[in-house]
N, C-alpha and C. Protein backbone atom coordinates (compact mmCIF):
# COMPACT_ATOMS: atom_id res chain seq x y z
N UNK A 1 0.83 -1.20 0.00
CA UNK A 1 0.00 0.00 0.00
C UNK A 1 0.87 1.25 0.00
N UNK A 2 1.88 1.54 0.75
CA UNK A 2 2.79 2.46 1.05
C UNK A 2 3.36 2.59 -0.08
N UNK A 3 4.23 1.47 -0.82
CA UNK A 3 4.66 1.34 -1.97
C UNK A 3 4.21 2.36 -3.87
N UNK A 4 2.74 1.68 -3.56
CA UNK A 4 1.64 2.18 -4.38
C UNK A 4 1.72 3.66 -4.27
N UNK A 5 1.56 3.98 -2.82
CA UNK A 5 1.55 5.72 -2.95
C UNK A 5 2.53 6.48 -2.81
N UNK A 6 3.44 5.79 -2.78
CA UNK A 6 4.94 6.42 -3.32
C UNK A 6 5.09 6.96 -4.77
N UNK A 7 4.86 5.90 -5.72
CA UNK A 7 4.61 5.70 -6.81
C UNK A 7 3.91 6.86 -7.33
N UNK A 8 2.48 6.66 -6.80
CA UNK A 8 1.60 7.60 -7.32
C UNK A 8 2.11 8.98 -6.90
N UNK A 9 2.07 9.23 -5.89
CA UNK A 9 2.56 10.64 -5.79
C UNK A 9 3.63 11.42 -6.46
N UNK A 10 4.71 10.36 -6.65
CA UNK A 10 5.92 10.76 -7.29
C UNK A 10 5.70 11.05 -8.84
N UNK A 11 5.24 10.17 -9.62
CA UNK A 11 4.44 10.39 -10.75
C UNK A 11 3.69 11.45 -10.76
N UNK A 12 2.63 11.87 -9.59
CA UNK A 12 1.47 13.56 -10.02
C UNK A 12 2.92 14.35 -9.93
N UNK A 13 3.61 14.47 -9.00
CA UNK A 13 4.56 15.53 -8.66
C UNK A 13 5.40 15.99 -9.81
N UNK A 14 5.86 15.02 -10.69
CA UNK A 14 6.61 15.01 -11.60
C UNK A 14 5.60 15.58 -12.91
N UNK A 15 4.52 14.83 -13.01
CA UNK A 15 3.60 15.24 -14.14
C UNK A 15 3.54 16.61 -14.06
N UNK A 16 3.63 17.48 -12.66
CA UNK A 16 2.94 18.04 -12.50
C UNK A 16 4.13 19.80 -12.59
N UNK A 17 5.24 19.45 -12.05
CA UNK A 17 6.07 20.08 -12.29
C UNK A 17 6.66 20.27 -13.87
N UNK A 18 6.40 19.08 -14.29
CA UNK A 18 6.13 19.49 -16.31
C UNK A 18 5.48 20.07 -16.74
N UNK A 19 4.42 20.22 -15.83
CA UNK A 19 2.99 21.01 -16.98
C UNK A 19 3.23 22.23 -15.88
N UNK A 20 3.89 22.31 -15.13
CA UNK A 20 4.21 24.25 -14.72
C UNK A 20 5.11 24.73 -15.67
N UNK A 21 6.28 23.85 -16.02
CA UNK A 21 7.57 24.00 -16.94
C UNK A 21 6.79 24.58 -18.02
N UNK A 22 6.25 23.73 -18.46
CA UNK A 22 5.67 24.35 -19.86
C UNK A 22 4.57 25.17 -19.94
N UNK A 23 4.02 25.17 -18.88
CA UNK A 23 2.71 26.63 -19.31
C UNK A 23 3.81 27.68 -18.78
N UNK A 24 4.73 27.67 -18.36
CA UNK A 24 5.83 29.11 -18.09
C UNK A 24 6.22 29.38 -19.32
N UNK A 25 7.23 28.11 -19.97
CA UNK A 25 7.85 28.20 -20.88
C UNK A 25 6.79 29.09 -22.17
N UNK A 26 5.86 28.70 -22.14
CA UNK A 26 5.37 29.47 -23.41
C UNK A 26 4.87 31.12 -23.68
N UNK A 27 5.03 31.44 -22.18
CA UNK A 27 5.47 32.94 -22.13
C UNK A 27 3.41 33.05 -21.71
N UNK A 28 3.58 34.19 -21.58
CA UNK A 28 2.76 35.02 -21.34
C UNK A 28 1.87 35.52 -22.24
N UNK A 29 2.21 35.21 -23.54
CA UNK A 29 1.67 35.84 -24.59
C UNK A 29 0.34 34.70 -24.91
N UNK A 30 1.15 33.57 -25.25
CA UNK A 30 0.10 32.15 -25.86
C UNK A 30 -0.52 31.52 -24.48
N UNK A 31 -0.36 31.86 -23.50
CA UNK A 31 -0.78 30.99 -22.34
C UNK A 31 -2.20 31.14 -22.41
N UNK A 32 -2.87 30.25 -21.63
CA UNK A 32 -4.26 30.41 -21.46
C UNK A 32 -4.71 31.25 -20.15
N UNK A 33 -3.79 30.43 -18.84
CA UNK A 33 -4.59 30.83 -17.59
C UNK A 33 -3.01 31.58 -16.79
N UNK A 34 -2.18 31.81 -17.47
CA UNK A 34 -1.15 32.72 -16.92
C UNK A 34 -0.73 33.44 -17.98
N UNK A 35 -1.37 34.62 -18.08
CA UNK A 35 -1.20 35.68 -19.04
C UNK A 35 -0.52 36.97 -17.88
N UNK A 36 0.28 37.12 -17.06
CA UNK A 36 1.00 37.90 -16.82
C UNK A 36 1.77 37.36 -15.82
N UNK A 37 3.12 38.12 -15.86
CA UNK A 37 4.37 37.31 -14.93
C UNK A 37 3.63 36.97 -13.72
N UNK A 38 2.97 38.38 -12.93
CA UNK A 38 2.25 37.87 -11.24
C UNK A 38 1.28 36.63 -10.96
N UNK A 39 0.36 36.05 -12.43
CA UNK A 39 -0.23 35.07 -12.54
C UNK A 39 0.81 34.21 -12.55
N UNK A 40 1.52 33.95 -13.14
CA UNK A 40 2.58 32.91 -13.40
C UNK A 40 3.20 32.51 -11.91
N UNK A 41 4.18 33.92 -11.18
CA UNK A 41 4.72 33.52 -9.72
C UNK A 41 3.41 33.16 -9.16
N UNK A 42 2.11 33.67 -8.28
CA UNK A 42 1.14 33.36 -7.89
C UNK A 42 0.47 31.79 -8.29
N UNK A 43 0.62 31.48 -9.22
CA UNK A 43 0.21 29.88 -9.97
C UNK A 43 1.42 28.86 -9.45
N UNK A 44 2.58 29.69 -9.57
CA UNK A 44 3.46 28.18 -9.27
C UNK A 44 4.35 28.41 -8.16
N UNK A 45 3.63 29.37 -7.19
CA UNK A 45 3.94 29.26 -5.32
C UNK A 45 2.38 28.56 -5.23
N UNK A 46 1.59 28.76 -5.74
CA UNK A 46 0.11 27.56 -5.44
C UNK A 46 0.49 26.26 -5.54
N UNK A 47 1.24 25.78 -6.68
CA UNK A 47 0.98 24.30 -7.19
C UNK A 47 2.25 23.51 -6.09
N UNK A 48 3.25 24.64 -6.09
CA UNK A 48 4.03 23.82 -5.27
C UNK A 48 3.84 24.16 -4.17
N UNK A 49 2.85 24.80 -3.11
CA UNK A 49 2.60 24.26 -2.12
C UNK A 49 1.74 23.39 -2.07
N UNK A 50 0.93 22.69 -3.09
CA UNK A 50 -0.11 21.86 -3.08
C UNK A 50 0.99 20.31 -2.92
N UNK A 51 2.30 20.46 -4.16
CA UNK A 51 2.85 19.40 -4.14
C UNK A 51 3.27 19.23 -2.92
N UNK A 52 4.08 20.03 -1.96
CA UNK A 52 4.87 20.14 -0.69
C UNK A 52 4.05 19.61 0.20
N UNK A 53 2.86 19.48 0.08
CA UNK A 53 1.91 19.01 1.13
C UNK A 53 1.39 17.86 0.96
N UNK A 54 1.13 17.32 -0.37
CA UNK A 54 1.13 15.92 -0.48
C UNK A 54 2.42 15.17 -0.45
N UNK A 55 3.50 15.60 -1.02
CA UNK A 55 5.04 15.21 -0.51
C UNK A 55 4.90 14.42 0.68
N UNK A 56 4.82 15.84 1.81
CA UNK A 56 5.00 15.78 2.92
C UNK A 56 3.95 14.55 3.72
N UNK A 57 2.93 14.53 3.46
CA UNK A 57 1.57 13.71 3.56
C UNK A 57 2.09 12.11 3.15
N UNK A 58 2.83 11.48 2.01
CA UNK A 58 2.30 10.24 1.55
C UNK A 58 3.92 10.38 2.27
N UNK A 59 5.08 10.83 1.95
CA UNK A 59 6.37 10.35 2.47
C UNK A 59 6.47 10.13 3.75
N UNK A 60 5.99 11.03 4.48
CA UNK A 60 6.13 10.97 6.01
C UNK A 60 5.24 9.98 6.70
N UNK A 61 4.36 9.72 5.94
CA UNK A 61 3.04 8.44 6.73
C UNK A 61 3.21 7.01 7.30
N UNK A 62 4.52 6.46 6.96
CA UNK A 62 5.23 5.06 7.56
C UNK A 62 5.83 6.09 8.92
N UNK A 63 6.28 6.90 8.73
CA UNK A 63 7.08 7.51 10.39
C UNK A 63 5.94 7.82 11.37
N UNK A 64 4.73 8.36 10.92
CA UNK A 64 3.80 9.24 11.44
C UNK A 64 2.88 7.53 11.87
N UNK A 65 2.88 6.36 11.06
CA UNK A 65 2.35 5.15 11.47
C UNK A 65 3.11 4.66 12.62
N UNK A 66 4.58 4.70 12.46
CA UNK A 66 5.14 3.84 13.64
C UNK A 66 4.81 4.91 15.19
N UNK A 67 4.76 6.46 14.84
CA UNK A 67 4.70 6.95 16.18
C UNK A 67 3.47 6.49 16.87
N UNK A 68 2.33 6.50 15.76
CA UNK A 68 1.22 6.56 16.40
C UNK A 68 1.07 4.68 16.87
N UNK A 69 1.33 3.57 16.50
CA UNK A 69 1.81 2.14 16.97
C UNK A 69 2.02 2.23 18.03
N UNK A 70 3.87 3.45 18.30
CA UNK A 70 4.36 2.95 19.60
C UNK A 70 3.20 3.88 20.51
N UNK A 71 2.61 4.60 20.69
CA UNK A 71 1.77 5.17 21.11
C UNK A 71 0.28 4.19 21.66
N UNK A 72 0.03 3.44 20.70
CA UNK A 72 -1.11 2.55 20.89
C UNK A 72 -0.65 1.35 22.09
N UNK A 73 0.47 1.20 21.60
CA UNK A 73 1.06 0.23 22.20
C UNK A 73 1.32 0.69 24.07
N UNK A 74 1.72 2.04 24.04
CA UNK A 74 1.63 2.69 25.36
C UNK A 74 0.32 2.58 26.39
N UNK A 75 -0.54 2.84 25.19
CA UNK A 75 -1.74 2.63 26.02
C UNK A 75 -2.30 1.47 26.22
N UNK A 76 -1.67 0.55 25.71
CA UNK A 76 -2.45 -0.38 26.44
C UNK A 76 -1.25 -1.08 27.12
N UNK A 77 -0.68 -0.86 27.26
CA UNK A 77 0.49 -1.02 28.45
C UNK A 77 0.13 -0.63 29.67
N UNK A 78 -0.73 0.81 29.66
CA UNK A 78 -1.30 1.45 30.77
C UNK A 78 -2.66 0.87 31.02
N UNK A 79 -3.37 0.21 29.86
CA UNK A 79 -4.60 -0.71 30.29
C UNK A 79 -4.07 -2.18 30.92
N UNK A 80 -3.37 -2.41 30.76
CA UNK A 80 -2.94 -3.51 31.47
C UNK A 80 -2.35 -3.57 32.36
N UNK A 81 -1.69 -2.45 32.99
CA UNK A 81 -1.07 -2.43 34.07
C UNK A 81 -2.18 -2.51 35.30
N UNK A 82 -3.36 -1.26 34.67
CA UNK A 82 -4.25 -1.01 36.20
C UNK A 82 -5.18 -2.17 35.88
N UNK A 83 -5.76 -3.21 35.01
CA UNK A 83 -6.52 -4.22 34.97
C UNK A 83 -7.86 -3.98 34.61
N UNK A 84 -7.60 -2.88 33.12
CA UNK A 84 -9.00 -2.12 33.05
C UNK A 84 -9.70 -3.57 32.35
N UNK A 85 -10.78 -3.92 32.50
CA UNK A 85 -11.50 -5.00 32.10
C UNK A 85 -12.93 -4.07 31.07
N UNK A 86 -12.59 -4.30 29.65
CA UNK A 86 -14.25 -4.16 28.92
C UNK A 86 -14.63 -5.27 28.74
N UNK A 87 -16.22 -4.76 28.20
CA UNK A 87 -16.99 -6.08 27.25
C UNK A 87 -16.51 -6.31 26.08
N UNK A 88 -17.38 -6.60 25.44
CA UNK A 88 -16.57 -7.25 23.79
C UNK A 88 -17.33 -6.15 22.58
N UNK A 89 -18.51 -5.96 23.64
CA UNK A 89 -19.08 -4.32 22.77
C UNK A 89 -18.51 -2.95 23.34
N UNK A 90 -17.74 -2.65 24.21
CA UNK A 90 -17.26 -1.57 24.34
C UNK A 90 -15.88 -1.96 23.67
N UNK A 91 -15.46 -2.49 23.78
CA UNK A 91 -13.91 -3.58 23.16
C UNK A 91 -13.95 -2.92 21.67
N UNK A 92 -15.26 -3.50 20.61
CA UNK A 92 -15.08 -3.47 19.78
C UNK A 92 -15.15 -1.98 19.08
N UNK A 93 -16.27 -1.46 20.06
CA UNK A 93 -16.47 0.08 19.77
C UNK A 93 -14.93 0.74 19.68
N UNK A 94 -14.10 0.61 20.62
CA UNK A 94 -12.95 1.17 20.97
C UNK A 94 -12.55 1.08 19.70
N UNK A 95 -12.05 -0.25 19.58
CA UNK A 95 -11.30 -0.95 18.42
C UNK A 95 -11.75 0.39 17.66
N UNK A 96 -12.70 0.74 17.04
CA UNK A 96 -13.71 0.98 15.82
C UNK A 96 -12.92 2.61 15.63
N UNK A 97 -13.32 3.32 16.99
CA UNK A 97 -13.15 4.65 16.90
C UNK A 97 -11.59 4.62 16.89
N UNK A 98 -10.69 3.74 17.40
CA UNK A 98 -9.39 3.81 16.70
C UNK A 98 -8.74 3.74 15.98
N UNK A 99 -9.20 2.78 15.05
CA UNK A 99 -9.34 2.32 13.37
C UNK A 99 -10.08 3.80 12.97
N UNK A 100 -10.72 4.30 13.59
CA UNK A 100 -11.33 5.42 12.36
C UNK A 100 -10.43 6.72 12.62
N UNK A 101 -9.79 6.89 14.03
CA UNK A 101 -8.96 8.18 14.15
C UNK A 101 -7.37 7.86 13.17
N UNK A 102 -6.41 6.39 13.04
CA UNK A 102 -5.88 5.83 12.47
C UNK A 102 -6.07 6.59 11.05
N UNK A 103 -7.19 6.31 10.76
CA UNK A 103 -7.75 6.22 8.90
C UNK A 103 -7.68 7.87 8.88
N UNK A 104 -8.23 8.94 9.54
CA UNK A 104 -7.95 9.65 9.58
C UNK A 104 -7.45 10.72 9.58
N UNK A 105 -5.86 9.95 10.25
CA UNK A 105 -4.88 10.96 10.62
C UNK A 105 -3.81 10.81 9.80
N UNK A 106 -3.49 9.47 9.20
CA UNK A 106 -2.99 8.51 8.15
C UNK A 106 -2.94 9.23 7.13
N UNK A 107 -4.19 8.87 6.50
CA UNK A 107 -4.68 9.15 5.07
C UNK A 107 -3.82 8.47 4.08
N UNK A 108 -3.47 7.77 4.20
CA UNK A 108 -3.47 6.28 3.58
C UNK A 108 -3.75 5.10 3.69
């Protein structure tokens, strides 16, 4: 899975830094949606903070998985120490809303 969105991301990033290259490259004159230099800087401080943030998002998500692991793992270190006892429906609820904060915070 991690693999996959390596891949993919690296591929938009790249696609994507080509098609800034070239709607620059063709100047100002023939462009469609950057017809003056301030459109042009303004368009490609946008795109690359869009890239910088998915960068940052799919690369960093195996580090940002293991913190949040050893973290899970803390807590129930601390459920087991004091002998917290659930049912198998509060159990699973738990499970549920942790799997969904996980999916969440992840986003992969």
């Amino acid at each position: 899975m991690c693999i996959y969105s390596y891949i993919l991301v690296t591929v938009l990033v790249i696609c994507t830094i080509f098609g800034l290259v070239s709607e620059i490259n063709v100047g100002v004159e023939l462009s469609v949606r950057m017809t003056s230099r301030m459109s042009q800087v303004v368009s490609t401080c946008d795109v690359l903070v869009v890239v910088a943030t998915a960068g940052a998002g799919v690369y960093g998500a195996p580090r940002r998985m293991r913190n949040m692991l050893k973290f899970m793992d803390s807590v129930a270190s601390v459920d087991n120490s004091i002998g917290a006892q659930y049912s198998i429906v509060t159990e699973r609820k738990l499970i549920a809303v942790l799997l969904a904060i996980l999916i969440f915070f992840t986003g992969t």
